[in-house]
C-alpha atoms as a PDB file:
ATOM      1  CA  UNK A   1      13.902 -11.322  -1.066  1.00  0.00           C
ATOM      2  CA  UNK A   2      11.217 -12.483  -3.826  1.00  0.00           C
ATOM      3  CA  UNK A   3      13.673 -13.162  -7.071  1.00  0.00           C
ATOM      4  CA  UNK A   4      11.513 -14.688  -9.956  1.00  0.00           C
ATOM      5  CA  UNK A   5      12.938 -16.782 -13.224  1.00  0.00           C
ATOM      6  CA  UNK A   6      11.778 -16.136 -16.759  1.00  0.00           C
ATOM      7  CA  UNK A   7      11.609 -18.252 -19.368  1.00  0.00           C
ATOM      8  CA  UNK A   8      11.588 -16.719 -22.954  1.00  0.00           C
ATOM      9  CA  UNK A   9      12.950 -17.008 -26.332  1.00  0.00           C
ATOM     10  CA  UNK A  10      16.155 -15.508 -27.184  1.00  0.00           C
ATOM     11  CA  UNK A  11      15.069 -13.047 -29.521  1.00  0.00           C
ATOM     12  CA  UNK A  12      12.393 -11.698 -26.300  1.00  0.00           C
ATOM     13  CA  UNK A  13      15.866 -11.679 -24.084  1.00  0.00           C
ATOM     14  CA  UNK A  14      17.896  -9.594 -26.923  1.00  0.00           C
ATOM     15  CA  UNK A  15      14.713  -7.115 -26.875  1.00  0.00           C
ATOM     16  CA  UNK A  16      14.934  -6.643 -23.154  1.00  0.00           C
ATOM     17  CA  UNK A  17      18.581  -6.209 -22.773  1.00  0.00           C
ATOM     18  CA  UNK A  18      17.622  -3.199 -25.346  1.00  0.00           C
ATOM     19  CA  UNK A  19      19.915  -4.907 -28.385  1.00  0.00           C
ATOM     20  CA  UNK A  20      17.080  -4.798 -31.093  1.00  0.00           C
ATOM     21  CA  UNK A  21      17.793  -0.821 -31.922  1.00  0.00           C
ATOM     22  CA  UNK A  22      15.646  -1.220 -34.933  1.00  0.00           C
ATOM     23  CA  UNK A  23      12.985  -3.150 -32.741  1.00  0.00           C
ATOM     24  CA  UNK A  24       9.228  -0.938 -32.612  1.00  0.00           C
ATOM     25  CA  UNK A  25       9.717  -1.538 -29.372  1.00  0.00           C
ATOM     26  CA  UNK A  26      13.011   0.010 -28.454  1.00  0.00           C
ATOM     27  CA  UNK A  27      13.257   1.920 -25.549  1.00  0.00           C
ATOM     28  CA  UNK A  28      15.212   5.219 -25.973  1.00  0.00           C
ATOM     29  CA  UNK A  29      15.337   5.284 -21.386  1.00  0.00           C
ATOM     30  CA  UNK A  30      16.236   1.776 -21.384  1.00  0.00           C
ATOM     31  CA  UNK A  31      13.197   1.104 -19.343  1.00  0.00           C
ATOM     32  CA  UNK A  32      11.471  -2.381 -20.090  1.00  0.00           C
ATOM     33  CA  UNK A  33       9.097  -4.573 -18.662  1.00  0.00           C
ATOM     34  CA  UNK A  34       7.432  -7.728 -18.012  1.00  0.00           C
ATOM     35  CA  UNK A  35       3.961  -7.804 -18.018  1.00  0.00           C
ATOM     36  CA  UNK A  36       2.496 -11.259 -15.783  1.00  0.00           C
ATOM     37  CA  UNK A  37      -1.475 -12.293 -15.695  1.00  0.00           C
ATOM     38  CA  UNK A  38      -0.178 -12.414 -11.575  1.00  0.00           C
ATOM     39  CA  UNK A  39       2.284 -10.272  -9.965  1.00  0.00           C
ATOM     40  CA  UNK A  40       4.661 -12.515  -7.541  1.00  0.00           C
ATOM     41  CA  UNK A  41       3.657 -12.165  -3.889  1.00  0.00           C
ATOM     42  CA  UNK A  42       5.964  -9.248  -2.055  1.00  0.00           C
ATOM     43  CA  UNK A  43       8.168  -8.784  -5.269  1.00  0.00           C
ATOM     44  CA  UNK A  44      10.053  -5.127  -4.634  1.00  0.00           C
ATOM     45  CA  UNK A  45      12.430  -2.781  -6.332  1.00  0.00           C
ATOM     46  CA  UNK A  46      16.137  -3.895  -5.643  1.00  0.00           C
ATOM     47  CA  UNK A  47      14.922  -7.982  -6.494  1.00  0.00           C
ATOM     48  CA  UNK A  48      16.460  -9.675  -9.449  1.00  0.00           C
ATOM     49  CA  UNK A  49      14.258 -11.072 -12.364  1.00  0.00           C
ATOM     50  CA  UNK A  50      16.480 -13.604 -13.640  1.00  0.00           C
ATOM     51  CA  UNK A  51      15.878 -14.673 -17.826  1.00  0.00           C
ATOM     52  CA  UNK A  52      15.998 -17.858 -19.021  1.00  0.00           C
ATOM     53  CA  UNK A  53      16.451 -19.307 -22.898  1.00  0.00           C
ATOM     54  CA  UNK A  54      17.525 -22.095 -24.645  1.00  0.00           C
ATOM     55  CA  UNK A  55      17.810 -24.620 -21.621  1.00  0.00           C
ATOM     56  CA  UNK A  56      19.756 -22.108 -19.586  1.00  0.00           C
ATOM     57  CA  UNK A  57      19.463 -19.525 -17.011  1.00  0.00           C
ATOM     58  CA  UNK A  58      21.625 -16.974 -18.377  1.00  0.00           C
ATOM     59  CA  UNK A  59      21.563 -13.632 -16.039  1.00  0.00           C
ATOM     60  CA  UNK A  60      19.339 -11.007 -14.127  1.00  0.00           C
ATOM     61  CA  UNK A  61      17.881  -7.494 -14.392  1.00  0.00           C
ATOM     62  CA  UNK A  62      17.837  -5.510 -10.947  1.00  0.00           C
ATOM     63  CA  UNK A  63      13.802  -4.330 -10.482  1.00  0.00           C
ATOM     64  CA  UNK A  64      13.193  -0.863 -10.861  1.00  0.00           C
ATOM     65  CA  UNK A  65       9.599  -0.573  -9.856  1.00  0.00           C
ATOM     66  CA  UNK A  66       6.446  -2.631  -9.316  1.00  0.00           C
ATOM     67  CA  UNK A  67       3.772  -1.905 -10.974  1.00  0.00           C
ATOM     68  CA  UNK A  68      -0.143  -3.678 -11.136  1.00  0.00           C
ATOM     69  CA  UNK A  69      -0.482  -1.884 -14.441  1.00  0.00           C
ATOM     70  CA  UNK A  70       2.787  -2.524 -16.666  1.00  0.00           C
ATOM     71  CA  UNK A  71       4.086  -5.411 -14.501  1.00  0.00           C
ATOM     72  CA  UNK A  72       7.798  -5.661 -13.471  1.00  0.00           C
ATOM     73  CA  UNK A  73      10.233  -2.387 -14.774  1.00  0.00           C
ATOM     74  CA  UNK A  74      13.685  -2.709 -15.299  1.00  0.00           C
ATOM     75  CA  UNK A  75      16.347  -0.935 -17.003  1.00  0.00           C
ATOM     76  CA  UNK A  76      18.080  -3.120 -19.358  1.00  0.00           C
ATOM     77  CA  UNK A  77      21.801  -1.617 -18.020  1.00  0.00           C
ATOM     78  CA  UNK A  78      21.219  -3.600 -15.054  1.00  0.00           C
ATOM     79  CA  UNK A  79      21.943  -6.508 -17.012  1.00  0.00           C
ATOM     80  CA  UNK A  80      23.987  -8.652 -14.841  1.00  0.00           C
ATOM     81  CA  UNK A  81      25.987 -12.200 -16.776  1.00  0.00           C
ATOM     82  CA  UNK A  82      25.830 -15.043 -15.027  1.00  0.00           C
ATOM     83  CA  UNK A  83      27.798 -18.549 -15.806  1.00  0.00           C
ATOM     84  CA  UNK A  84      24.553 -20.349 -17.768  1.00  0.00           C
ATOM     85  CA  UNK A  85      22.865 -22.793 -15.273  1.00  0.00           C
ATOM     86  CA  UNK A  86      20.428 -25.439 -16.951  1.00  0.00           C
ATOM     87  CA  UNK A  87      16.675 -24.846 -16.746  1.00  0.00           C
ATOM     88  CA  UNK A  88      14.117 -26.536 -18.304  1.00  0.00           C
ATOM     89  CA  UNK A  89      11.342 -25.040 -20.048  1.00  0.00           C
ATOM     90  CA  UNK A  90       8.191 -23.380 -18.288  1.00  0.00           C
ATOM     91  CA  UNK A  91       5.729 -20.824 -18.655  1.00  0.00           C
ATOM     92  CA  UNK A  92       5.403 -17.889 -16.649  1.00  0.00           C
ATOM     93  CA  UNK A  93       7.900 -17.242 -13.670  1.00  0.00           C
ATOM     94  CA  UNK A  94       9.508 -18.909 -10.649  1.00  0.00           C
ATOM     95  CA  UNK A  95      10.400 -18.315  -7.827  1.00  0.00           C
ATOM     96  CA  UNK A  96      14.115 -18.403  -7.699  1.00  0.00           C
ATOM     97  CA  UNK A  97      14.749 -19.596  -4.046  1.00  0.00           C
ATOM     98  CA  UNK A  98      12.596 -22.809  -4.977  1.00  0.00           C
ATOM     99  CA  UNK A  99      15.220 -23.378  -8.371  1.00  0.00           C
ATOM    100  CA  UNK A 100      17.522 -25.486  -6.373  1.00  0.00           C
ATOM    101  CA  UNK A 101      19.953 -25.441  -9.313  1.00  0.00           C
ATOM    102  CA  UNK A 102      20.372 -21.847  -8.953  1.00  0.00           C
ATOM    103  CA  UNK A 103      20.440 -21.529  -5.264  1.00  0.00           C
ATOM    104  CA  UNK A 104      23.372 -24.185  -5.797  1.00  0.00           C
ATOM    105  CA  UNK A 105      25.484 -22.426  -8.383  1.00  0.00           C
ATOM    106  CA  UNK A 106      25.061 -19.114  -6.344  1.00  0.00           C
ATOM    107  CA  UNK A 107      25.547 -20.859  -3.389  1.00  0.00           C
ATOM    108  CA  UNK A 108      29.067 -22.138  -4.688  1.00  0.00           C
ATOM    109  CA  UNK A 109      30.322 -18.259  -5.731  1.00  0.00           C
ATOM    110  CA  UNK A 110      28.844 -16.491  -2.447  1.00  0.00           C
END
């Protein structure tokens, strides 16, 4: 599996999880998505795209589709919690089996 890690600010993450009603960019399907100068190698529908903000990883988005137009599509009712796990900073994504902080907290609930 081909997970990637987000980093954003929180306002971006509230937008995605489709909280901003009165954003211009609401979506009325729920559908969002993340547009990347690169597409991860052999990223597929089913993967998570995990979103971190403010120092923390905080939860996931199931991938809908693929695409090498609009990027990554999710539906933001796929929104999946997760107990916060600190991140620092970066810019554009990660892969999450290399975040060795993450593959430990998940490690410790699986």
């Amino acid at each position: 599996m081909t997970d990637i890690i987000i980093y954003t600010m929180p306002e971006t993450l509230l937008h995605k999880q489709g909280k901003l009603k009165d954003d211009d960019d609401y979506s009325e399907t729920g559908d969002y998505y993340w547009e990347l100068s690169r597409l991860p190698k052999d990223i597929n529908e089913g993967e998570k795209i995990y979103f971190a903000t403010k120092g923390f990883i905080r939860g996931y988005f199931i991938i809908k589709e693929v695409s090498d137009y609009e990027g990554i599509i999710f539906n933001c009712s796929s929104w999946k919690d997760i107990t916060p796990i600190p991140c620092t900073h970066f810019q554009g994504f990660k892969y999450a089996n290399k975040v060795k902080e993450l593959l430990k907290t998940l490690g410790e609930k699986q």
